[in-house]
Protein backbone atom coordinates (compact mmCIF):
# COMPACT_ATOMS: atom_id res chain seq x y z
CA UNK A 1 13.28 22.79 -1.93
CA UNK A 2 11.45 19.87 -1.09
CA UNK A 3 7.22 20.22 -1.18
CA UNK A 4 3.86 19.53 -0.78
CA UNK A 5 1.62 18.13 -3.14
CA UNK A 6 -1.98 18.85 -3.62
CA UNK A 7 -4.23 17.01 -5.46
CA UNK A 8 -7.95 18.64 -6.09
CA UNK A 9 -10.88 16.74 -7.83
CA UNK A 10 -8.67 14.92 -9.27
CA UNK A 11 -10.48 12.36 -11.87
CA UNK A 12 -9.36 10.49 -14.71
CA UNK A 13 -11.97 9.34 -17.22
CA UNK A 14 -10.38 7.20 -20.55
CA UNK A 15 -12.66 6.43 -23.86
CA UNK A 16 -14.58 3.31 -23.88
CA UNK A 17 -12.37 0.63 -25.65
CA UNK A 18 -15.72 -0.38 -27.35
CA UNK A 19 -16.66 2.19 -29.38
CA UNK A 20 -20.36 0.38 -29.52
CA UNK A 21 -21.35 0.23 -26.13
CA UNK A 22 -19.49 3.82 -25.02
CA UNK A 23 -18.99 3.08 -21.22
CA UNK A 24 -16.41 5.39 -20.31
CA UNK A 25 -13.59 4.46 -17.49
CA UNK A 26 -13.20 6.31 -14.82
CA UNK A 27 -10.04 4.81 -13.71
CA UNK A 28 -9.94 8.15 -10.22
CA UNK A 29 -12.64 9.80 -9.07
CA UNK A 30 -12.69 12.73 -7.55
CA UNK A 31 -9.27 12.64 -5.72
CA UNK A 32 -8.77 14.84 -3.26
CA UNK A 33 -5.74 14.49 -1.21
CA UNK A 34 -2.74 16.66 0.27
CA UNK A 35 0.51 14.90 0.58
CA UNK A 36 2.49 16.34 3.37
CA UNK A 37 6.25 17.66 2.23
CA UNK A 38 8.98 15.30 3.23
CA UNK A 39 6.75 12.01 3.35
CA UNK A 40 6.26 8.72 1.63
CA UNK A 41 2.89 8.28 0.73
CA UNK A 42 1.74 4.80 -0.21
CA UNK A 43 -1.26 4.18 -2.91
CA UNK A 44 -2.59 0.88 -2.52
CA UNK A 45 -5.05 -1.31 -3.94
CA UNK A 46 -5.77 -4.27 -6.37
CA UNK A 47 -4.86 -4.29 -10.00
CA UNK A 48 -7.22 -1.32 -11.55
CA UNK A 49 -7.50 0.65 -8.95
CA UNK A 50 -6.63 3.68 -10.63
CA UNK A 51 -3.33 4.29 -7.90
CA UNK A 52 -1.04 4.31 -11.34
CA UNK A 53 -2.98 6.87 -13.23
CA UNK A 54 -2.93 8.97 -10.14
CA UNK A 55 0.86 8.48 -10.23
CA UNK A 56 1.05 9.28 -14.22
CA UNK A 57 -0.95 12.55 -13.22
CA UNK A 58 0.92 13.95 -10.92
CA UNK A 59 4.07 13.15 -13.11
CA UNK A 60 2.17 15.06 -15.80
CA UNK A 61 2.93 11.61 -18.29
CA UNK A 62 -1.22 11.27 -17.88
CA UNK A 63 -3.68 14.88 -18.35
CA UNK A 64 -6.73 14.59 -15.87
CA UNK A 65 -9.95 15.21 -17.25
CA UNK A 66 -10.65 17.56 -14.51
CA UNK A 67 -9.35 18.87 -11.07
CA UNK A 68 -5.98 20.37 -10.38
CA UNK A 69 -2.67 19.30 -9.25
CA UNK A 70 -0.25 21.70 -7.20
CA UNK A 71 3.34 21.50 -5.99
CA UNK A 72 3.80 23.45 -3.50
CA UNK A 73 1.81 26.59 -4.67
CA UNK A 74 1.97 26.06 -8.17
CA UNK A 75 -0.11 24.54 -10.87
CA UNK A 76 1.77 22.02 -12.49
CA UNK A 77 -1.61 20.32 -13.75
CA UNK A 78 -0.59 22.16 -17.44
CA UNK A 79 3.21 21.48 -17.22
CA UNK A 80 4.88 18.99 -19.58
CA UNK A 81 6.64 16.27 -17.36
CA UNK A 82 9.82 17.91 -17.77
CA UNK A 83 9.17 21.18 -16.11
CA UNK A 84 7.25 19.27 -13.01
CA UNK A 85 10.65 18.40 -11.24
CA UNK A 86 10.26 14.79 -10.73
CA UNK A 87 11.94 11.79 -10.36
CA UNK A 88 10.36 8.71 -12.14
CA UNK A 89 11.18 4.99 -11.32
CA UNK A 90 8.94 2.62 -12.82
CA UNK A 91 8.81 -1.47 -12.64
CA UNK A 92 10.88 -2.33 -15.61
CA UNK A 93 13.61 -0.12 -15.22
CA UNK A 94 14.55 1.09 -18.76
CA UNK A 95 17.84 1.32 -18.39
CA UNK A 96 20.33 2.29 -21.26
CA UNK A 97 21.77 -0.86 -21.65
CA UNK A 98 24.84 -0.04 -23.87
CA UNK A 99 25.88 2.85 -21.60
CA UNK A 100 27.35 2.25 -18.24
CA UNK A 101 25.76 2.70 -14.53
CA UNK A 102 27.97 6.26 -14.23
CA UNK A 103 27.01 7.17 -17.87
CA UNK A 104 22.93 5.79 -17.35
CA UNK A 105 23.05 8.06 -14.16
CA UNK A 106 24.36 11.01 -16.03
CA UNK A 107 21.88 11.13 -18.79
CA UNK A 108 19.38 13.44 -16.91
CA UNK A 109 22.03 15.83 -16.51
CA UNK A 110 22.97 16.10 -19.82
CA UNK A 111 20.25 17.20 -21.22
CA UNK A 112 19.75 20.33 -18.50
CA UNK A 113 19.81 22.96 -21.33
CA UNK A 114 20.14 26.63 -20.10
CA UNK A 115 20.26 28.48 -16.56
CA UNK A 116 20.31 24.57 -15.38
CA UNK A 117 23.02 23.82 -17.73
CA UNK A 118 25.47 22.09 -15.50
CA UNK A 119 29.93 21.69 -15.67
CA UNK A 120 31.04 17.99 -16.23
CA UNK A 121 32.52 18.46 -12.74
CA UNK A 122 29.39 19.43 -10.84
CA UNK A 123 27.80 16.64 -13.33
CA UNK A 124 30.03 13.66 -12.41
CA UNK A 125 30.22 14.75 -8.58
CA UNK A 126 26.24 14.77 -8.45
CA UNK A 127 26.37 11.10 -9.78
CA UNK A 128 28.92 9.94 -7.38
CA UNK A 129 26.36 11.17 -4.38
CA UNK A 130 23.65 9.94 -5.70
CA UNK A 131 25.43 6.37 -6.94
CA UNK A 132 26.46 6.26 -3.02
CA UNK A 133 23.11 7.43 -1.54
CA UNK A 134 21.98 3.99 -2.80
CA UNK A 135 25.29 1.38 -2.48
CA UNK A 136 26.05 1.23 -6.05
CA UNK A 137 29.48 3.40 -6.37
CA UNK A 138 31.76 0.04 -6.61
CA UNK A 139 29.57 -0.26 -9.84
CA UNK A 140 30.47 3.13 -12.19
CA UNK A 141 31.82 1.08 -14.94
CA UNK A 142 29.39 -1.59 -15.23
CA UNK A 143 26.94 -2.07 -18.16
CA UNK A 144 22.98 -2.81 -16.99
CA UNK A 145 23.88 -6.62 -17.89
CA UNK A 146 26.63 -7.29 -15.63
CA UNK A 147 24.25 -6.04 -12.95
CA UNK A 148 21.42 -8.08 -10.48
CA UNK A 149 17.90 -7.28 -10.80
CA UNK A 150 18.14 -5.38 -7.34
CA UNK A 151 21.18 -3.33 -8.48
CA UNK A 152 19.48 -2.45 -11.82
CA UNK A 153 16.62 -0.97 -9.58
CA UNK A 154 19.33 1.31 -7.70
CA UNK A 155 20.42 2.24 -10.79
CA UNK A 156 17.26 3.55 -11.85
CA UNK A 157 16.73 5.48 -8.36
CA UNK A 158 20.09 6.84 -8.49
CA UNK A 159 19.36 8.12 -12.30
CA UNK A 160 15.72 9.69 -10.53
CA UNK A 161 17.43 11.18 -7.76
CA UNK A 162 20.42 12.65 -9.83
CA UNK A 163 17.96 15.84 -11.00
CA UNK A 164 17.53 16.17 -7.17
CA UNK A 165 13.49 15.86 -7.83
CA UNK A 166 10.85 17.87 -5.89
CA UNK A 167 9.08 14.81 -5.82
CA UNK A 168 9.99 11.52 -6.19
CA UNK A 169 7.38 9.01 -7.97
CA UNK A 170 8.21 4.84 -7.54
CA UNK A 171 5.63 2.67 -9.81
CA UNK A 172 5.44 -0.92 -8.75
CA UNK A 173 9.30 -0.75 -7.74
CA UNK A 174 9.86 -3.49 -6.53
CA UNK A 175 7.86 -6.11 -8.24
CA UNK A 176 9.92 -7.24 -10.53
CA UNK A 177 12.39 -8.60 -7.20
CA UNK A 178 12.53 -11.66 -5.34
CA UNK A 179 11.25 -12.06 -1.95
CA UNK A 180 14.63 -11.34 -0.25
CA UNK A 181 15.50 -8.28 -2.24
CA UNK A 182 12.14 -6.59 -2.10
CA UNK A 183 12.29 -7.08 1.59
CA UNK A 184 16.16 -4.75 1.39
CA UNK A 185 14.91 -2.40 -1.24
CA UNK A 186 12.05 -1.53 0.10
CA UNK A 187 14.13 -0.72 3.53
CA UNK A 188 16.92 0.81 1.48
CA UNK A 189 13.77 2.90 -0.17
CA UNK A 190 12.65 4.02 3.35
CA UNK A 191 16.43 5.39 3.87
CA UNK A 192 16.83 7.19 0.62
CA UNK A 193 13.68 9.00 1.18
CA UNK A 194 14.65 9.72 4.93
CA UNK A 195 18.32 10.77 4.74
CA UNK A 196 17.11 13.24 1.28
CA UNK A 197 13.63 14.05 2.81
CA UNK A 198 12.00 14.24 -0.77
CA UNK A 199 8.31 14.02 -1.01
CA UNK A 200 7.63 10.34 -2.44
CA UNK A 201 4.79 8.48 -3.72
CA UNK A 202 4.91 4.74 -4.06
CA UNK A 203 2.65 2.82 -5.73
CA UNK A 204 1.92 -0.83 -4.85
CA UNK A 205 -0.54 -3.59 -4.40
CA UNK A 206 1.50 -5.32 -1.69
CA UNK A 207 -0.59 -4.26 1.32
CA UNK A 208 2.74 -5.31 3.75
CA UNK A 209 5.26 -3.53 1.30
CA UNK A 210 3.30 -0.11 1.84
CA UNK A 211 2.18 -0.30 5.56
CA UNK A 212 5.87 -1.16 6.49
CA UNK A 213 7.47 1.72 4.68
CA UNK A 214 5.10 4.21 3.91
CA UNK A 215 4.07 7.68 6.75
CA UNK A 216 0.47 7.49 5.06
CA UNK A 217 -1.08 4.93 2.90
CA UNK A 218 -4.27 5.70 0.22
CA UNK A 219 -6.01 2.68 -0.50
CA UNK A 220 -8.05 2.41 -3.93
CA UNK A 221 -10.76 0.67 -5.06
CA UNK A 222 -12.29 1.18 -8.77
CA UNK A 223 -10.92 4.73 -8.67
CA UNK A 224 -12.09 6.23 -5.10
CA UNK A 225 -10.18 6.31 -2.08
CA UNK A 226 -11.50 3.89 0.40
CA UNK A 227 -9.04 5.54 3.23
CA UNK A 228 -6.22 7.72 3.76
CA UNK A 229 -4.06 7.50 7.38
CA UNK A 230 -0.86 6.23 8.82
CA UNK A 231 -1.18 2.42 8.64
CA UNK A 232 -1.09 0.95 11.82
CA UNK A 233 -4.42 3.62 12.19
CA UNK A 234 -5.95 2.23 8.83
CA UNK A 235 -5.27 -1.44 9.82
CA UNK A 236 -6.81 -1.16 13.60
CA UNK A 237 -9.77 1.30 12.49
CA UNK A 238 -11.11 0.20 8.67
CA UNK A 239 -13.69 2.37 7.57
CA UNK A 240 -15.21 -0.72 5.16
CA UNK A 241 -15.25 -4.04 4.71
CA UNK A 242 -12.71 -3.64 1.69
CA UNK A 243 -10.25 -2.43 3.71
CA UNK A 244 -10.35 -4.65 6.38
CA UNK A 245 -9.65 -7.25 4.04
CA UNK A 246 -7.06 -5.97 1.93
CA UNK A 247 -4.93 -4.94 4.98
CA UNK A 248 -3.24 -7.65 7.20
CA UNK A 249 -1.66 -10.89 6.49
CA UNK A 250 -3.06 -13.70 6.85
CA UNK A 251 -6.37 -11.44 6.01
CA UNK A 252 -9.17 -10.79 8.35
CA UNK A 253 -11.53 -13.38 8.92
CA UNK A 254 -15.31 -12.63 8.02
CA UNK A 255 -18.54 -13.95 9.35
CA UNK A 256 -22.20 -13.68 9.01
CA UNK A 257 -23.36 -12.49 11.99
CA UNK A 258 -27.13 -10.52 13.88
CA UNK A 259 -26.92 -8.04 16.17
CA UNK A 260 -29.78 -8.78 18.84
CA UNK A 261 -30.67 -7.12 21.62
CA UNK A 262 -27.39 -5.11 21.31
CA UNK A 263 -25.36 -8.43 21.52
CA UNK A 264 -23.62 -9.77 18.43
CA UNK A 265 -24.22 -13.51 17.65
CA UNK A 266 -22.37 -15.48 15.37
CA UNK A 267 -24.47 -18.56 14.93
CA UNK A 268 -26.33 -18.89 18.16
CA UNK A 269 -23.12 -18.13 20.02
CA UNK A 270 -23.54 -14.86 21.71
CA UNK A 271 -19.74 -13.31 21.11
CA UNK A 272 -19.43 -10.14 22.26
CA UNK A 273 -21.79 -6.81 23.57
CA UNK A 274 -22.36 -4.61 21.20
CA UNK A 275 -24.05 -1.57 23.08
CA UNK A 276 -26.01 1.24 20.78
CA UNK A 277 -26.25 -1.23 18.14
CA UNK A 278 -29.43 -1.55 16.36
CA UNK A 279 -30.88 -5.38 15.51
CA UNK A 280 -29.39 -6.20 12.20
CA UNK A 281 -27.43 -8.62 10.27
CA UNK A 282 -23.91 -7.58 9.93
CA UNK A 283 -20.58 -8.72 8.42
CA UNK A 284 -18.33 -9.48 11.20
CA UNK A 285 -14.63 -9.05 10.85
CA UNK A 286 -12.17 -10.71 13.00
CA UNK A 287 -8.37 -10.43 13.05
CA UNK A 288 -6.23 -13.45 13.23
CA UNK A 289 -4.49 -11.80 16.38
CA UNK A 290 -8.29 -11.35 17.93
CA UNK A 291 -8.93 -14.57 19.32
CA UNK A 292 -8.39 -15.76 22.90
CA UNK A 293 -8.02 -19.50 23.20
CA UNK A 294 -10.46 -19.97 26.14
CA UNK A 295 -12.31 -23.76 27.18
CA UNK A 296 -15.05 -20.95 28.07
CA UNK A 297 -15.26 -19.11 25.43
CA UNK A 298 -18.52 -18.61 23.45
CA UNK A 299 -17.17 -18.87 19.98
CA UNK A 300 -16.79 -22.59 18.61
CA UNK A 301 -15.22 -23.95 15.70
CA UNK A 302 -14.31 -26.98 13.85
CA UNK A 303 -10.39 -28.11 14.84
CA UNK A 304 -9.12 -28.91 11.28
CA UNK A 305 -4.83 -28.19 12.10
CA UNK A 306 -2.19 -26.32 13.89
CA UNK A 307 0.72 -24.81 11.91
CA UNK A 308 3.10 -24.10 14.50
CA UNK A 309 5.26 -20.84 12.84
CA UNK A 310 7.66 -20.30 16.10
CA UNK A 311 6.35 -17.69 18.50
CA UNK A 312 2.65 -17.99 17.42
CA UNK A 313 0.74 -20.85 16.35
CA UNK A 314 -1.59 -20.61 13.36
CA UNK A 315 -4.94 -22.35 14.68
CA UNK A 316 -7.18 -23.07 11.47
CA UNK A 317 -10.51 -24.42 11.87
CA UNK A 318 -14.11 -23.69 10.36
CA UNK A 319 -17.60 -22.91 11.15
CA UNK A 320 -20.98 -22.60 9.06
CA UNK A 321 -20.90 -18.99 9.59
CA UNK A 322 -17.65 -18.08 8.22
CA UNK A 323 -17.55 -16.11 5.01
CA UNK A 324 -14.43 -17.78 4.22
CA UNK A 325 -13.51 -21.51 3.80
CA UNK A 326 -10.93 -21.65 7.21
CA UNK A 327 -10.52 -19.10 9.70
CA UNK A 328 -7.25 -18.55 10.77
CA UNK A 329 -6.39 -17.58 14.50
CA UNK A 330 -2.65 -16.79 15.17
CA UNK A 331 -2.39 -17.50 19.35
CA UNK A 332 0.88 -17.49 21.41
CA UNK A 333 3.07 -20.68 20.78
CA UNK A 334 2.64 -20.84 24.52
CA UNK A 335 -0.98 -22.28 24.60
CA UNK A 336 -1.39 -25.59 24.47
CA UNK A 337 -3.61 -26.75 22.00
CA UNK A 338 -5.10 -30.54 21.86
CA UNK A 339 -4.90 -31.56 18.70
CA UNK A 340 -7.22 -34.25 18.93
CA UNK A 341 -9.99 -32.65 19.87
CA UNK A 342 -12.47 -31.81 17.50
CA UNK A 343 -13.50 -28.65 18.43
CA UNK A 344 -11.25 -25.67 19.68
CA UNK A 345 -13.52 -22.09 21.32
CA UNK A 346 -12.39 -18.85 21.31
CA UNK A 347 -13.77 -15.32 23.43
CA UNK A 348 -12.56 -12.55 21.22
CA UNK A 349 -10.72 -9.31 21.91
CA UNK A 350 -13.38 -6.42 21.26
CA UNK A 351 -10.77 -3.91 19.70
CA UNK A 352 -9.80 -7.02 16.72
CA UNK A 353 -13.62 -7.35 16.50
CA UNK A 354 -15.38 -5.46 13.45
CA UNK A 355 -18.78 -4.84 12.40
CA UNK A 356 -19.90 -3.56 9.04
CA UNK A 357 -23.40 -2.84 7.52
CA UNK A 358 -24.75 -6.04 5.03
CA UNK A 359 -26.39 -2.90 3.01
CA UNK A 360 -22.88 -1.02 1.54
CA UNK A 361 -20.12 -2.71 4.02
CA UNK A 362 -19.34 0.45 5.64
CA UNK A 363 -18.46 0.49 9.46
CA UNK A 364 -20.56 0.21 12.05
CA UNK A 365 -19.17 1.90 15.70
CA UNK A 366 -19.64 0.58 18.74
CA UNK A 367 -18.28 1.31 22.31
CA UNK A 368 -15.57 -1.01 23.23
CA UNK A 369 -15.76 -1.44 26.72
């Protein structure tokens, strides 16, 4: 009973808040995405995005100003958030707090009026599956106060997953958790949706906490979707500069760099061939894991320290072309690096190497040989 969703021109324009000047918002433009049945679909971005209101309009809580939103084959985009079938879980968890975790989990069902009227019996043993579906069954009797922040959040998926939802919708989940227990929900959240194979959509603006869980990720900017693919694909191929940097931790490192001659220069280093390239000045971007430590190697920067982190070693240095104040290079704890020297050089790994237009950042191609 599970489905697809499909979202068609989907925009969202609010009122100015100042009624003198009038600019409107338009916190999604023209969204146009299908989200497979079965999957979790991550919707990324920074603060403003617009991933929320896409979230409140597919749980009807939010009308768009135009386009259309389908489950399956029906229009819900007219359906009160009741009649859509969903299953809402938002940051603060808004829990009942003088009812217990059986009786908080139960409160959906009671209110099923009609043909989905349901017996106590088929009410209490729904709870019980759902209550163990996420760990929290030793807990029936507890009120929200005797409870952890992380259990509270079960709590509130159990109560979402009770109604057994078409679709299941997670709003900042997890951001209200400390470091440890984001890191198990968000794997416990990967489970749930596996073992009950409910279509979910999870909005974030933790690049690592979507890539690691999510089959697809969306990532926003002002309202339009930069990208949509799984995320290892969206992290190795960036279609614009904004997405190479918001993906990947530490972030991409960015330089100002000419193509010439179809070979890319950063400074007057000549880095890498960049064949069927016009001669422009481009943004390069360069993941931490793309640099080779090489005595050879035409890239050179400033030594400023070594943060050894185990397996890999974080090299950070600078040079005047750098966007950024350090560049960070993550190498194999295996090199050995002299610490005294001044300057360290790099040759670069072509596929790690990205180039993007200095007119609208978007990606510029080239043949990696």
């Amino acid at each position: 009973m599970h489905m697809k969703i499909v979202l068609e021109n989907l925009t969202k324009i609010f009122p100015s808040r100042n009624k003198k000047s009038g600019e409107e918002v338009v916190a999604v433009n023209n969204f146009n995405f299908t989200i497979p049945d079965g999957k979790l679909i991550g919707l990324l971005g920074p603060s403003g995005c617009g991933k929320s209101t896409t979230l409140y309009m597919i749980s009807g809580l939010q009308k768009p100003s135009s386009g259309k939103i389908f489950f399956g084959e029906d229009d819900v985009t007219e359906l009160s958030t009741e009649s859509r079938g969903i299953g809402l879980v938002f940051q603060n968890y808004a829990l009942y707090p003088h009812m217990t975790v059986l009786q908080n989990i139960l409160f959906p069902l009671q209110n099923l009026r009609g043909k989905d009227k349901m017996s106590k019996e088929a009410m209490l043993e729904r709870a019980h599956e759902a209550a163990k579906l996420v760990q929290i069954d030793e807990l029936m009797d507890r009120k929200p106060s005797e409870l952890s922040g992380g259990q509270q959040q079960r709590v509130a998926i159990a109560r979402a997953l009770v109604k057994m939802p078409r679709v299941l919708l997670l709003d900042e989940p997890l951001s209200n958790l400390d470091a440890r227990l984001r890191l198990q929900t968000r794997e416990e959240i990967r489970r749930i949706q596996k073992e009950t194979g409910i279509t979910t959509v999870f909005v974030t603006h933790d690049q690592e906490e979507a890539m690691s869980i999510s089959d697809m990720i969306v990532v926003m900017k002002l309202g339009v979707v930069q990208q949509i693919g799984k995320p290892q694909e969206v992290y190795d191929n960036p279609e614009n500069l904004f997405v190479a940097k918001f993906l990947g931790t530490p972030p991409i490192n960015v330089f100002n760099g000419v193509v010439r001659g179809e070979k890319l220069y950063i400074g007057d280093a000549d880095v890498l061939s960049v064949p069927g390239i016009n001669d422009q000045e481009v943004y390069v971007g360069i993941r931490p894991e793309g640099f080779i430590l090489d005595p050879d190697g035409a890239l050179a920067c400033k030594l400023s320290n070594v943060e050894v982190m185990g397996r890999d070693v974080s090299v950070v240095s600078t040079h005047e072309a750098s966007a950024n104040p350090i560049i960070r290079s993550i190498i194999d704890a295996d090199n050995v690096i002299n610490t005294a020297a001044e300057t360290v050089r790099f040759s670069l790994k072509p596929h790690k190497v990205f180039l993007f237009s200095k007119a609208d950042e978007n990606r510029i191609r080239f043949e990696v040989k």
